[in-house]
PDB file of N, CA and C in Angstrom:
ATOM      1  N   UNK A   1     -66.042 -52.189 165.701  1.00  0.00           N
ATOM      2  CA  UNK A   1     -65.287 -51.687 164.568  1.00  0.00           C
ATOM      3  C   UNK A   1     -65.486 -50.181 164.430  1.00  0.00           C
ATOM      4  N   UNK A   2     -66.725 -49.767 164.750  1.00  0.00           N
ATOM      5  CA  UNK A   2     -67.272 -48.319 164.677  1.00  0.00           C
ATOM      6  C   UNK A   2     -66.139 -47.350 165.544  1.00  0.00           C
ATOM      7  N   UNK A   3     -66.215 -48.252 166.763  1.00  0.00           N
ATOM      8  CA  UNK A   3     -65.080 -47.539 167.907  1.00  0.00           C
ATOM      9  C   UNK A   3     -64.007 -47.244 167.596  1.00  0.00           C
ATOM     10  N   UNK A   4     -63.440 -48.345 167.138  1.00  0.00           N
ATOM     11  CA  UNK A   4     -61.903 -48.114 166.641  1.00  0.00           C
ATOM     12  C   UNK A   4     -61.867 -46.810 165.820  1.00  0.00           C
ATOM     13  N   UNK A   5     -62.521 -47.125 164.404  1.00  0.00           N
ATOM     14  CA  UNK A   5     -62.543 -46.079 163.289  1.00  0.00           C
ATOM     15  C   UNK A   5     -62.750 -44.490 163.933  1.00  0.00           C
ATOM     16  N   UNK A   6     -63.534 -44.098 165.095  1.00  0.00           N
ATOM     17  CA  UNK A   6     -63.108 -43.106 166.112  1.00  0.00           C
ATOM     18  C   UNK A   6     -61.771 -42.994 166.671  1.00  0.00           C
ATOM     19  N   UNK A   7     -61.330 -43.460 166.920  1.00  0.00           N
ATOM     20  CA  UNK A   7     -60.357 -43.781 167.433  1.00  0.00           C
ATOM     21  C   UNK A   7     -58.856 -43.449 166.689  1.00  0.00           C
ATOM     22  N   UNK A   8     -59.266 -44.335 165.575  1.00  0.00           N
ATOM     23  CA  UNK A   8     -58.076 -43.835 164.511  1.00  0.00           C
ATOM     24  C   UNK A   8     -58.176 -42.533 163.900  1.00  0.00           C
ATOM     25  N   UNK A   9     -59.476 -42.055 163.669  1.00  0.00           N
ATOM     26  CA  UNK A   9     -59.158 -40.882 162.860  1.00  0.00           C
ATOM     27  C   UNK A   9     -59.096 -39.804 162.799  1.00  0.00           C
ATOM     28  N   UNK A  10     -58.485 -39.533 164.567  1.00  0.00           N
ATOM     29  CA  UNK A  10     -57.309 -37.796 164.865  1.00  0.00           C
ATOM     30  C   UNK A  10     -55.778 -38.612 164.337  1.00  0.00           C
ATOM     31  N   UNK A  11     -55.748 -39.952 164.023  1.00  0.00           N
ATOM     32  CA  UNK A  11     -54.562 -40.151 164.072  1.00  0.00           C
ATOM     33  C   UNK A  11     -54.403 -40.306 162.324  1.00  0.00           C
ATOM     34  N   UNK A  12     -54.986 -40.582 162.061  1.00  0.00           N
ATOM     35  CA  UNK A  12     -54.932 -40.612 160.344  1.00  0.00           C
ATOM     36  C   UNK A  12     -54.944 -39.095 159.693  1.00  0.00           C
ATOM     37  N   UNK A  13     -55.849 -38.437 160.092  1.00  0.00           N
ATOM     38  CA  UNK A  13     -56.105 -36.912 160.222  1.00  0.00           C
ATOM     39  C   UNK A  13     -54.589 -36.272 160.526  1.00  0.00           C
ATOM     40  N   UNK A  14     -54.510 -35.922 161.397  1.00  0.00           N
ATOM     41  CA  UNK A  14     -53.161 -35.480 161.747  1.00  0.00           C
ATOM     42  C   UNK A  14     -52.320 -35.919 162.159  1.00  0.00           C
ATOM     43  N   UNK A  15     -52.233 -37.444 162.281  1.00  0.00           N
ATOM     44  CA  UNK A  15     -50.857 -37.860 162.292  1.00  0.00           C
ATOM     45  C   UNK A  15     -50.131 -38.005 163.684  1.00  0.00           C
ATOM     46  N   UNK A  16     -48.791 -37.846 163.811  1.00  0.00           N
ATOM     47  CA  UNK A  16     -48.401 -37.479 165.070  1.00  0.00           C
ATOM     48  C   UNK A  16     -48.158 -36.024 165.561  1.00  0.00           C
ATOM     49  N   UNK A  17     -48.329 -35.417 166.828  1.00  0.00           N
ATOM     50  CA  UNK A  17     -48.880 -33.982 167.012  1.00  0.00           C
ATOM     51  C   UNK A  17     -47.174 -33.588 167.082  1.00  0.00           C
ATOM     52  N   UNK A  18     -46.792 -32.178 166.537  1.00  0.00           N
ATOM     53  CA  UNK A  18     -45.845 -31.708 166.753  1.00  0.00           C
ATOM     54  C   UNK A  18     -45.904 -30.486 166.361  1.00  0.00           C
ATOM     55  N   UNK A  19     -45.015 -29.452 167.446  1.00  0.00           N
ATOM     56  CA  UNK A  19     -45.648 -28.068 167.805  1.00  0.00           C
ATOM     57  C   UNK A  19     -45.175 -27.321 166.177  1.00  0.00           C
ATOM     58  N   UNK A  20     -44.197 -27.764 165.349  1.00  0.00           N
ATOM     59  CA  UNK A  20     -43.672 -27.274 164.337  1.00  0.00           C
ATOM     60  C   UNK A  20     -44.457 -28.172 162.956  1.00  0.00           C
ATOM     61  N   UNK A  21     -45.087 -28.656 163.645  1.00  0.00           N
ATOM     62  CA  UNK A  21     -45.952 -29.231 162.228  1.00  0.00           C
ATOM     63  C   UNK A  21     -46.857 -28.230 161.556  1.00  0.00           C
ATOM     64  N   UNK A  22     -46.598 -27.617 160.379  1.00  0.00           N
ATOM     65  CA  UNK A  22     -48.147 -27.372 159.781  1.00  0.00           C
ATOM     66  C   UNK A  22     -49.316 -28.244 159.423  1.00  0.00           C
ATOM     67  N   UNK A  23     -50.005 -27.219 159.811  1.00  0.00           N
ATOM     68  CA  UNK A  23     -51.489 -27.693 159.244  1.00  0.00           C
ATOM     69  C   UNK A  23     -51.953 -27.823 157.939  1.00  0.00           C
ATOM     70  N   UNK A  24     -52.430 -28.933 157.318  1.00  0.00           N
ATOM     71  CA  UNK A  24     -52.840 -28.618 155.554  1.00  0.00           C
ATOM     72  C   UNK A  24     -53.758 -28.588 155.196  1.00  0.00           C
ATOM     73  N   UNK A  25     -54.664 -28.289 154.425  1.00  0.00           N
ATOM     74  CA  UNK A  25     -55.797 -28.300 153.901  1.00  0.00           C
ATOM     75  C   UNK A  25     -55.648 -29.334 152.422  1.00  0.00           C
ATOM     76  N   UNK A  26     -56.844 -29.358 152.339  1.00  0.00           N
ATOM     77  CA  UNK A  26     -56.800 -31.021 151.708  1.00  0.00           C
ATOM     78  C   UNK A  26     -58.140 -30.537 150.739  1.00  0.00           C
ATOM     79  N   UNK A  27     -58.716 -30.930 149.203  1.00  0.00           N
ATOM     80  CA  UNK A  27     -60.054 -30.513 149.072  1.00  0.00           C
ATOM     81  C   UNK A  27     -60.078 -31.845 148.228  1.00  0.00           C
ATOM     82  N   UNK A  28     -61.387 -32.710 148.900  1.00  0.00           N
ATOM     83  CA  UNK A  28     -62.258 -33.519 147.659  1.00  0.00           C
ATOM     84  C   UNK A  28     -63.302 -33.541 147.085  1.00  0.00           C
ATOM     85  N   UNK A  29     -62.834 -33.664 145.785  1.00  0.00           N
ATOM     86  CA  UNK A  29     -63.889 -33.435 144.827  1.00  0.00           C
ATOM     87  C   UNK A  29     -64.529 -34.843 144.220  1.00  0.00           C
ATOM     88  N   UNK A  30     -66.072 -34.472 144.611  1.00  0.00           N
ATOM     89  CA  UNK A  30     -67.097 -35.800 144.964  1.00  0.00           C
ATOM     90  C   UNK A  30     -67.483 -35.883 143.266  1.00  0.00           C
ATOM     91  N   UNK A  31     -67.831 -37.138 142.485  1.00  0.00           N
ATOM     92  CA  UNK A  31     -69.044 -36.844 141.613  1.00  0.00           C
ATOM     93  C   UNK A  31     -69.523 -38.116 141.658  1.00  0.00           C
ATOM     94  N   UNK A  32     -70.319 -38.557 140.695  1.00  0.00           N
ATOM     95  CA  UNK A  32     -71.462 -39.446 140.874  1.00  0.00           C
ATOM     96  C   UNK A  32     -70.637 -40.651 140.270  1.00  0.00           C
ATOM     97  N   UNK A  33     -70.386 -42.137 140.824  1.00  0.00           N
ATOM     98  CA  UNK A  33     -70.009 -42.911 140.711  1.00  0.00           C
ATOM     99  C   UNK A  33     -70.950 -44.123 139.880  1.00  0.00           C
ATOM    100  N   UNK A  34     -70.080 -45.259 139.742  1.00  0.00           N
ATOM    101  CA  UNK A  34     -71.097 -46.369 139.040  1.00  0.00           C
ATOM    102  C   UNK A  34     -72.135 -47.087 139.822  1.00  0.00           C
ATOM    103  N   UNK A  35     -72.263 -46.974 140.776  1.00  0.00           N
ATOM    104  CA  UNK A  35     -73.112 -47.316 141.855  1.00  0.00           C
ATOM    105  C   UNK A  35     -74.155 -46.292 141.782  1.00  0.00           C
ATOM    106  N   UNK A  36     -74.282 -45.557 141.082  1.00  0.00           N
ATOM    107  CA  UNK A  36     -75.135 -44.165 141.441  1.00  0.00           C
ATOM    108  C   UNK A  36     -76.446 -44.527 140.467  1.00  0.00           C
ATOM    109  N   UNK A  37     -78.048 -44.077 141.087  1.00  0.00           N
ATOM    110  CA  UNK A  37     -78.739 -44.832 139.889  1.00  0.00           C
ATOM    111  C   UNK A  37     -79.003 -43.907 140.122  1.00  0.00           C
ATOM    112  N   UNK A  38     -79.641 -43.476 138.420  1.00  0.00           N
ATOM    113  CA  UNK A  38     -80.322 -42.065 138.049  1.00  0.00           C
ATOM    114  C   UNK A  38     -81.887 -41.545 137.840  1.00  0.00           C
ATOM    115  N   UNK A  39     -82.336 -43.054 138.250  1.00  0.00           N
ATOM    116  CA  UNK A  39     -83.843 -43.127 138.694  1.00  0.00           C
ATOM    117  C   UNK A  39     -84.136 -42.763 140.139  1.00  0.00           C
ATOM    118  N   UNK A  40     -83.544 -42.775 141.279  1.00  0.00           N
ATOM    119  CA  UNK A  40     -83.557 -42.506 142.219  1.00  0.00           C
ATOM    120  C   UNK A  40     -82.973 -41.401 143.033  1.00  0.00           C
ATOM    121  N   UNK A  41     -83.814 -40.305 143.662  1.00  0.00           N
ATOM    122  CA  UNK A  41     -83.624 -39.163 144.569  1.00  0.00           C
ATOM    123  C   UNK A  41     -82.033 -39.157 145.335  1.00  0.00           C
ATOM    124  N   UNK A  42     -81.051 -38.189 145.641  1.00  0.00           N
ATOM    125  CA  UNK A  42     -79.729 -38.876 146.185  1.00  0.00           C
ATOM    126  C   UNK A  42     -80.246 -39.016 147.441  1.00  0.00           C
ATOM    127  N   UNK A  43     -80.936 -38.644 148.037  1.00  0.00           N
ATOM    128  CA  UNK A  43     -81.370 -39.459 149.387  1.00  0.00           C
ATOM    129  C   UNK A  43     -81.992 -40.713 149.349  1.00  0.00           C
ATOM    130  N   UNK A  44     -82.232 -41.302 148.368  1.00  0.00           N
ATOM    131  CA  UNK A  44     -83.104 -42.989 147.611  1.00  0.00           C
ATOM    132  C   UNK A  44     -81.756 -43.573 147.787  1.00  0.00           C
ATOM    133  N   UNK A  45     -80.197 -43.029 147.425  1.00  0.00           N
ATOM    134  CA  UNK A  45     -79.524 -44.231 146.830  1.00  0.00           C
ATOM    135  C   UNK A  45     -78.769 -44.839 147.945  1.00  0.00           C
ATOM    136  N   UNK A  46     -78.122 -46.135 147.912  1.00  0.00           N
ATOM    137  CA  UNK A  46     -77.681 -46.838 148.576  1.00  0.00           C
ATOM    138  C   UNK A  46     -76.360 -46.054 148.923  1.00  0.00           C
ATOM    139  N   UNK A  47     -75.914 -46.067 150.612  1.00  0.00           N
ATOM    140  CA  UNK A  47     -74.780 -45.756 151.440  1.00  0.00           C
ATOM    141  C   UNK A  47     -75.076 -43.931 151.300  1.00  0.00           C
ATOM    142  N   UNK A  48     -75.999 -43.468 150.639  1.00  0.00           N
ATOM    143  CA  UNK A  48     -75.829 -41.976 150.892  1.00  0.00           C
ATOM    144  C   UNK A  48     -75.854 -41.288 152.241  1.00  0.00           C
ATOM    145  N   UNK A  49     -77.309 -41.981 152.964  1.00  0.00           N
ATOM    146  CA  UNK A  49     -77.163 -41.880 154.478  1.00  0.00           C
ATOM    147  C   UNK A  49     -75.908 -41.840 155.097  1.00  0.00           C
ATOM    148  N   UNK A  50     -75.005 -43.236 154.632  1.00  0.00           N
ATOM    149  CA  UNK A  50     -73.798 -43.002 155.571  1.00  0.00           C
ATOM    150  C   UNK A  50     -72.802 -42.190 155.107  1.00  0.00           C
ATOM    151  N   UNK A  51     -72.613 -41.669 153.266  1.00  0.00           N
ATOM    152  CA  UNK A  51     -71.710 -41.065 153.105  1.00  0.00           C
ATOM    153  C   UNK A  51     -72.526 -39.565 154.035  1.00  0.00           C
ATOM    154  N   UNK A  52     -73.314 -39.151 154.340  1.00  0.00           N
ATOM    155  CA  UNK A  52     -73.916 -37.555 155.165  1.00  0.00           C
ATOM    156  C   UNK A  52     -73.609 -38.139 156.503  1.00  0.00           C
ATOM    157  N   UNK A  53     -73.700 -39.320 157.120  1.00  0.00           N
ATOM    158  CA  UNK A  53     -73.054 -39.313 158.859  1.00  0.00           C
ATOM    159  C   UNK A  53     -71.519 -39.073 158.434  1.00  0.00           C
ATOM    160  N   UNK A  54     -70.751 -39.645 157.679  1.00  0.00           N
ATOM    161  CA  UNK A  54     -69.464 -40.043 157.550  1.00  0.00           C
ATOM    162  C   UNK A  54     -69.042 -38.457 157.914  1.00  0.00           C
ATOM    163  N   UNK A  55     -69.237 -37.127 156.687  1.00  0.00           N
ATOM    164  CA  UNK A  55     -69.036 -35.773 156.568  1.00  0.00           C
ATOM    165  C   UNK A  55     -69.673 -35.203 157.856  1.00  0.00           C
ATOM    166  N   UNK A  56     -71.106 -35.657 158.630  1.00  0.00           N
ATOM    167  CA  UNK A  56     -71.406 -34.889 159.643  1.00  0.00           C
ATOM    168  C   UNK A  56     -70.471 -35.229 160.873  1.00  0.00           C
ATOM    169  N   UNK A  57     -69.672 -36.640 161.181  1.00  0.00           N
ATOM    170  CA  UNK A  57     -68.405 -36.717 162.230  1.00  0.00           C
ATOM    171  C   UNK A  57     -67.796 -35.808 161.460  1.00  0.00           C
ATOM    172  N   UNK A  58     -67.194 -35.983 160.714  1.00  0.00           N
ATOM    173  CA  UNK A  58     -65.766 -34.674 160.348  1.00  0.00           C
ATOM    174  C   UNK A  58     -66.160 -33.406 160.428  1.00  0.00           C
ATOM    175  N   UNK A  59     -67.453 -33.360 160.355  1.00  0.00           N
ATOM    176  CA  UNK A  59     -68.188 -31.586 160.478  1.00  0.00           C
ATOM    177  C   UNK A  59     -68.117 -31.422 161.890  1.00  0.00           C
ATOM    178  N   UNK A  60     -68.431 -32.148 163.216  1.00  0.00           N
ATOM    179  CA  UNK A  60     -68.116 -32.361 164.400  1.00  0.00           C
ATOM    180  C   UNK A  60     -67.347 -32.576 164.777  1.00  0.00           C
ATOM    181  N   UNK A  61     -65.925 -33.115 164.292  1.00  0.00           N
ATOM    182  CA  UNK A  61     -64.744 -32.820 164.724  1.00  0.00           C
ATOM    183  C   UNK A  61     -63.885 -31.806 164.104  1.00  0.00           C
ATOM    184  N   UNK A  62     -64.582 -31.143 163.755  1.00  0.00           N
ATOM    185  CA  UNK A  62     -63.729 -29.923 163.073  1.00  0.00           C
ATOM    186  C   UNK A  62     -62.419 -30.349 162.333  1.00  0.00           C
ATOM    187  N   UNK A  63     -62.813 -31.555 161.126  1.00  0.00           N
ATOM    188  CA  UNK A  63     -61.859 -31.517 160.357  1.00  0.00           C
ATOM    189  C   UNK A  63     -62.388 -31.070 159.042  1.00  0.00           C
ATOM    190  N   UNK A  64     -63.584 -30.515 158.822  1.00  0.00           N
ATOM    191  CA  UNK A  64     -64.203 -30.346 157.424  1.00  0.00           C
ATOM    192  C   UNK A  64     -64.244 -28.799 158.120  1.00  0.00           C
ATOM    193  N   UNK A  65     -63.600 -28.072 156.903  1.00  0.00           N
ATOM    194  CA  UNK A  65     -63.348 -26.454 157.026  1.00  0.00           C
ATOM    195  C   UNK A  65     -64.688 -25.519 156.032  1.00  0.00           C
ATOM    196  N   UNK A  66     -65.152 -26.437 155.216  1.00  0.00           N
ATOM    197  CA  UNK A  66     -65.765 -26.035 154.587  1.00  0.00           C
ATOM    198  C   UNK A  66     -66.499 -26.874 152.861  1.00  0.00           C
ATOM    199  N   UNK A  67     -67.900 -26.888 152.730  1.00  0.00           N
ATOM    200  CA  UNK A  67     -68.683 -28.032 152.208  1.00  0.00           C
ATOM    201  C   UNK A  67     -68.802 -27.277 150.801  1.00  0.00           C
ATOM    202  N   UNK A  68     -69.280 -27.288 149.386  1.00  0.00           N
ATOM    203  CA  UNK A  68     -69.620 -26.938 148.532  1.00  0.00           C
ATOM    204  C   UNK A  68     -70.063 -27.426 147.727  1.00  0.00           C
ATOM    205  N   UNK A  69     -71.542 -27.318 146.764  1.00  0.00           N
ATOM    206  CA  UNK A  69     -71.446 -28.131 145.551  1.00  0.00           C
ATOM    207  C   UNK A  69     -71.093 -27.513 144.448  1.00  0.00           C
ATOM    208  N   UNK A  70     -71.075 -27.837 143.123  1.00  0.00           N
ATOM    209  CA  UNK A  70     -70.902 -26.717 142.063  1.00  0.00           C
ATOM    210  C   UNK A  70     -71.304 -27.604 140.575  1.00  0.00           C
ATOM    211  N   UNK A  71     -72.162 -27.213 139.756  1.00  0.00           N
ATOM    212  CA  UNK A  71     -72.490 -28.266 138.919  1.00  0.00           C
ATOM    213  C   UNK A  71     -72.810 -29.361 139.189  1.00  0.00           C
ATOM    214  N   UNK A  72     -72.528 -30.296 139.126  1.00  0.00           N
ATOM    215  CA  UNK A  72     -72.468 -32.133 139.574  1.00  0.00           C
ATOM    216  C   UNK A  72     -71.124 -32.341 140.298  1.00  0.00           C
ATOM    217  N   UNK A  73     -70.683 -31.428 141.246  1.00  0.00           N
ATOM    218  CA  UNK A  73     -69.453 -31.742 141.456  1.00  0.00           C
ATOM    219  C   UNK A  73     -69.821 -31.513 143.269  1.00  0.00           C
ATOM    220  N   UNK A  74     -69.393 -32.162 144.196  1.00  0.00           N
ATOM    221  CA  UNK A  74     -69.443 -32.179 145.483  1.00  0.00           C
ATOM    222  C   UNK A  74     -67.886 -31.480 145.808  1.00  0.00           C
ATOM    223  N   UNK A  75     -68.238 -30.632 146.854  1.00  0.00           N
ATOM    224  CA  UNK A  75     -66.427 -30.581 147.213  1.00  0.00           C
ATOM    225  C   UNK A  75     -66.484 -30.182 148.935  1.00  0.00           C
ATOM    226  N   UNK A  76     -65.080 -30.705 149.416  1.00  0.00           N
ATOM    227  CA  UNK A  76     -65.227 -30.733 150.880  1.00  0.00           C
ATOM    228  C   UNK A  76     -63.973 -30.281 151.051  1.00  0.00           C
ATOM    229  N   UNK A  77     -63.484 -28.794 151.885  1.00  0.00           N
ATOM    230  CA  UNK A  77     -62.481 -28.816 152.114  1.00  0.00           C
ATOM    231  C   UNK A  77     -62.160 -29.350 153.385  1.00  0.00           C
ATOM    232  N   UNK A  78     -61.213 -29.798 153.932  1.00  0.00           N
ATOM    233  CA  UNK A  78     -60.644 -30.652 155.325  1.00  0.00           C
ATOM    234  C   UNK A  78     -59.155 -29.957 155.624  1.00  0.00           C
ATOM    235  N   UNK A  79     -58.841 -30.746 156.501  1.00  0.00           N
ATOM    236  CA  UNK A  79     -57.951 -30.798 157.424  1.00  0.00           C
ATOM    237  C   UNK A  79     -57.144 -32.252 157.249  1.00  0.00           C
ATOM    238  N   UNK A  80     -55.437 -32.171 157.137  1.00  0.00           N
ATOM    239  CA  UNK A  80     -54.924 -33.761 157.174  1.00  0.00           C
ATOM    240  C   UNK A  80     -53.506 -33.333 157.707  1.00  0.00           C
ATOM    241  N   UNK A  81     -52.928 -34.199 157.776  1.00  0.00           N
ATOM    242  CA  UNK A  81     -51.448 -34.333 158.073  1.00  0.00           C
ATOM    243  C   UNK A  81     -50.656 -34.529 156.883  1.00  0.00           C
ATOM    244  N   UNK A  82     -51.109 -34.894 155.947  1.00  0.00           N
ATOM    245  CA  UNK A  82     -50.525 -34.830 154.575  1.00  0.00           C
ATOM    246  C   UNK A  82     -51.279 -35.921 153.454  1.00  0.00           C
ATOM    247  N   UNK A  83     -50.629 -35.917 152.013  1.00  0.00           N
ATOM    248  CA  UNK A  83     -51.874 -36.180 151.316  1.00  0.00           C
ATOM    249  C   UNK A  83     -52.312 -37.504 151.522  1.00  0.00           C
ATOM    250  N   UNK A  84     -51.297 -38.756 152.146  1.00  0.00           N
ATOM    251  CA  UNK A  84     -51.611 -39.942 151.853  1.00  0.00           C
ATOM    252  C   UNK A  84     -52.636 -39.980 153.746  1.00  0.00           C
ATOM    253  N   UNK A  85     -52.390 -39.446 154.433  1.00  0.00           N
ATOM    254  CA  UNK A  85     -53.863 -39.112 155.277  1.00  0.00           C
ATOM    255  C   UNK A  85     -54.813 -38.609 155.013  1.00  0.00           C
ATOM    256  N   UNK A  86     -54.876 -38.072 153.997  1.00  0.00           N
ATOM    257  CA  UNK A  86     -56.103 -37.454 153.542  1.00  0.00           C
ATOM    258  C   UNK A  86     -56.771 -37.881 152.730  1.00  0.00           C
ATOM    259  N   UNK A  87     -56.113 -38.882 151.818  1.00  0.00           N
ATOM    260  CA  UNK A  87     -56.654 -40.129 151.141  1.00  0.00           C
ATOM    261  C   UNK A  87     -57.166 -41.160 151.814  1.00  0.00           C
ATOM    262  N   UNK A  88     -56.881 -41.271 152.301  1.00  0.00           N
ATOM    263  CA  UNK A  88     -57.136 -42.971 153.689  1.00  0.00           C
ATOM    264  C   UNK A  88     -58.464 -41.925 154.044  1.00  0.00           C
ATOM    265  N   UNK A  89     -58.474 -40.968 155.085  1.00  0.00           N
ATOM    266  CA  UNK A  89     -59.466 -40.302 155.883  1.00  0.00           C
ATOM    267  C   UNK A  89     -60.655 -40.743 154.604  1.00  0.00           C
ATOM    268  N   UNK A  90     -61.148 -39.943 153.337  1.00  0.00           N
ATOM    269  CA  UNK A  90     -61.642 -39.769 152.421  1.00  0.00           C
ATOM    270  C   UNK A  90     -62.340 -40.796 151.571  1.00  0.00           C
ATOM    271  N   UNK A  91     -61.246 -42.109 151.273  1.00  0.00           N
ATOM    272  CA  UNK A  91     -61.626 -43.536 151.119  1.00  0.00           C
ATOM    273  C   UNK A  91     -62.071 -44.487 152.123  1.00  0.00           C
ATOM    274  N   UNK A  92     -61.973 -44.056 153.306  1.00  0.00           N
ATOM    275  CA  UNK A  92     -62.464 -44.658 154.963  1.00  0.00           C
ATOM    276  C   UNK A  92     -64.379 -44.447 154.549  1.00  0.00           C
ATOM    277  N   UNK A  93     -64.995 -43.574 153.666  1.00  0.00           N
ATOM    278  CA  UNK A  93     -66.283 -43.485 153.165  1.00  0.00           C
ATOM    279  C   UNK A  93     -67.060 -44.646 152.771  1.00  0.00           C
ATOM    280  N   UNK A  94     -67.846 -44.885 152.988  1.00  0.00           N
ATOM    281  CA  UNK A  94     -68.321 -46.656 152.405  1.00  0.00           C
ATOM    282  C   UNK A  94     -69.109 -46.090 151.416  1.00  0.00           C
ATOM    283  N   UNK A  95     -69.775 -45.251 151.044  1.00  0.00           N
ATOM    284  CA  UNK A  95     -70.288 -44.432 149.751  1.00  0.00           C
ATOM    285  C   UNK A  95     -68.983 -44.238 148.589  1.00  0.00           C
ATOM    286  N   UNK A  96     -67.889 -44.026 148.825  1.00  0.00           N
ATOM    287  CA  UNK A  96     -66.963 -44.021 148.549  1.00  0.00           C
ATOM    288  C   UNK A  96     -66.311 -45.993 148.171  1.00  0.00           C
ATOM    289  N   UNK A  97     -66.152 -46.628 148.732  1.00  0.00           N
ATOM    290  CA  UNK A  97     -65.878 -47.577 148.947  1.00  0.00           C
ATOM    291  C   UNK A  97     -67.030 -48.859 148.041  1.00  0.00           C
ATOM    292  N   UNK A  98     -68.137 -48.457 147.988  1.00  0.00           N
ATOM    293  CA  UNK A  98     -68.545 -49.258 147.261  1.00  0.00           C
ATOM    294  C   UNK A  98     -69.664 -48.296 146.367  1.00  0.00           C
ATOM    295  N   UNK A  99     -68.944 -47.383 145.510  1.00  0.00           N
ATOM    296  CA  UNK A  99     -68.531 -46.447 144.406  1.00  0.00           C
ATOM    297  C   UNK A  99     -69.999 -45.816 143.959  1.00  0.00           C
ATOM    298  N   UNK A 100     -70.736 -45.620 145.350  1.00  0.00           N
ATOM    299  CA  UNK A 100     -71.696 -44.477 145.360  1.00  0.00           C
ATOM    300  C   UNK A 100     -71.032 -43.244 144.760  1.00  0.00           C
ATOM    301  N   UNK A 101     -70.039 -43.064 144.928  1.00  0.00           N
ATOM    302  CA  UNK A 101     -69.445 -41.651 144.588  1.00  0.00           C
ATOM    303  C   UNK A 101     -67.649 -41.836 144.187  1.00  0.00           C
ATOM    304  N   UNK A 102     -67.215 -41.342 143.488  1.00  0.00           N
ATOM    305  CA  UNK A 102     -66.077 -41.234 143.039  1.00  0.00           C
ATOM    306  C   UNK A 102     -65.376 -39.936 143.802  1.00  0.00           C
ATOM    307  N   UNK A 103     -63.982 -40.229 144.016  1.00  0.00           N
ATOM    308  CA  UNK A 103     -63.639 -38.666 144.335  1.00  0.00           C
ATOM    309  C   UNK A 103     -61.914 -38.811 143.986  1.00  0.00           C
ATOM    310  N   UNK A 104     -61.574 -37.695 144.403  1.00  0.00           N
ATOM    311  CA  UNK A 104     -60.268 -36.903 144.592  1.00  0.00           C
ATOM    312  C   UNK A 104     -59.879 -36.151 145.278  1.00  0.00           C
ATOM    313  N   UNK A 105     -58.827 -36.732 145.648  1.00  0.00           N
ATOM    314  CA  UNK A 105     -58.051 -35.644 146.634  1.00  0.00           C
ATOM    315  C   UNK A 105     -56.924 -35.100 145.730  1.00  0.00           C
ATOM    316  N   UNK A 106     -56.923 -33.293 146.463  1.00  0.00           N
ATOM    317  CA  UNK A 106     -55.770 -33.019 145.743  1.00  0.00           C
ATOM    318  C   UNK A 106     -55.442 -32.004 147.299  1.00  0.00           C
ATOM    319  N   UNK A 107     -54.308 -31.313 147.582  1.00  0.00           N
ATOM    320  CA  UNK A 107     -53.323 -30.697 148.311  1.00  0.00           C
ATOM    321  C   UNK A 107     -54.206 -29.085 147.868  1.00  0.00           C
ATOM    322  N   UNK A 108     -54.605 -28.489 149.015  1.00  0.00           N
ATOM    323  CA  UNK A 108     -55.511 -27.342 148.712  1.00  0.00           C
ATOM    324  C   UNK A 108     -54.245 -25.972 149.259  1.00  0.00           C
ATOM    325  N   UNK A 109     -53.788 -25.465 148.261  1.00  0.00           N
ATOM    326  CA  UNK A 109     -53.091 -24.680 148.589  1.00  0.00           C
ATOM    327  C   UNK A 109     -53.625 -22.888 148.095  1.00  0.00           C
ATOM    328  N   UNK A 110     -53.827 -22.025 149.238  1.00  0.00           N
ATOM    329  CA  UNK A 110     -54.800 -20.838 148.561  1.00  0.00           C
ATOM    330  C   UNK A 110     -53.345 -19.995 148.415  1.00  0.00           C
ATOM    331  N   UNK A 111     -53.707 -18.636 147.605  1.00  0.00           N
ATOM    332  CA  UNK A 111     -52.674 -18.146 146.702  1.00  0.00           C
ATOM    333  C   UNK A 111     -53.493 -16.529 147.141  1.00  0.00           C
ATOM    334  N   UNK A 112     -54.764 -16.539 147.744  1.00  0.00           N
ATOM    335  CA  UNK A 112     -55.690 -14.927 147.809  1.00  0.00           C
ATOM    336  C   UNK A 112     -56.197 -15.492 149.396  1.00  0.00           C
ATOM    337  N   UNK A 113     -55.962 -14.198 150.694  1.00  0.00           N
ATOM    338  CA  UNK A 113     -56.592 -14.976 151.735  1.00  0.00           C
ATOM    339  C   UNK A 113     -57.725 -14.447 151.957  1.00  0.00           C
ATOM    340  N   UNK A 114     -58.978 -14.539 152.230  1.00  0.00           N
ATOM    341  CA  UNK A 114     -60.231 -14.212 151.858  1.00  0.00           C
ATOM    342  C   UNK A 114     -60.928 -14.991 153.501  1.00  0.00           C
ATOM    343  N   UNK A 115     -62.179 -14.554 153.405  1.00  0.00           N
ATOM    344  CA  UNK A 115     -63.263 -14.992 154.547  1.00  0.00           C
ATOM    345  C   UNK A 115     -64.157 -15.277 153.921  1.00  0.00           C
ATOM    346  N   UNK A 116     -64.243 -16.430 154.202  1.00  0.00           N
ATOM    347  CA  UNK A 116     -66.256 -17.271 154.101  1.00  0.00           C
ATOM    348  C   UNK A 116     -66.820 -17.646 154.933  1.00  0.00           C
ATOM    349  N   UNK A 117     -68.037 -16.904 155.201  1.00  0.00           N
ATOM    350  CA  UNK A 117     -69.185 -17.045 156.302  1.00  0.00           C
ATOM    351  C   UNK A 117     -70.180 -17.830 155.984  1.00  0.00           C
TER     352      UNK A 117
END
């Protein structure tokens, strides 16, 4: 099952390849779900391990452009083919999935073009 889920997700990600396709940026915003216990370290809680492999494949396939936290708020910008791939990619999380963490996707559109190192 592991294989497959490789497998599928340049295709969920971007879709079908075409030279006139743009590229989109995608940003989700993580916070602490009902699954989340507040007695325990976030490395203590259940599926956190896999939600950090889940982000370190997308950090290795160069679909995560860039990681952030801010307050209690997690945020990941990515890479998709559009938003309902970027939802699937995002909910494909089993931290996510059995509601270690809550999130959102929204359509990351920048308006100032800037560099972050």
């Amino acid at each position: 099952m592991r294989f497959l889920f490789f497998l599928l997700v340049p295709f969920l990600v971007f879709g079908q390849t075409s030279d006139d396709k743009k590229e989109l940026y995608f940003v989700a915003l993580y916070t602490t779900g009902d699954a989340w216990d507040n007695s325990k370290a976030p490395n203590e809680q259940a599926y956190f391990k896999a939600h950090s492999n889940f982000l370190q494949q997308l950090r290795s396939g160069k679909i995560i452009a860039l990681g952030a936290r801010y307050d209690e708020t997690g945020m990941v910008l990515f890479k998709a083919s559009d938003l309902t791939a970027a939802k699937t990619l995002i909910h494909s999380d089993s931290a996510v999935q059995n509601k270690l963490f809550e999130v959102e996707v929204h359509e990351f559109s920048t308006f100032y073009n800037g560099c972050i190192q």
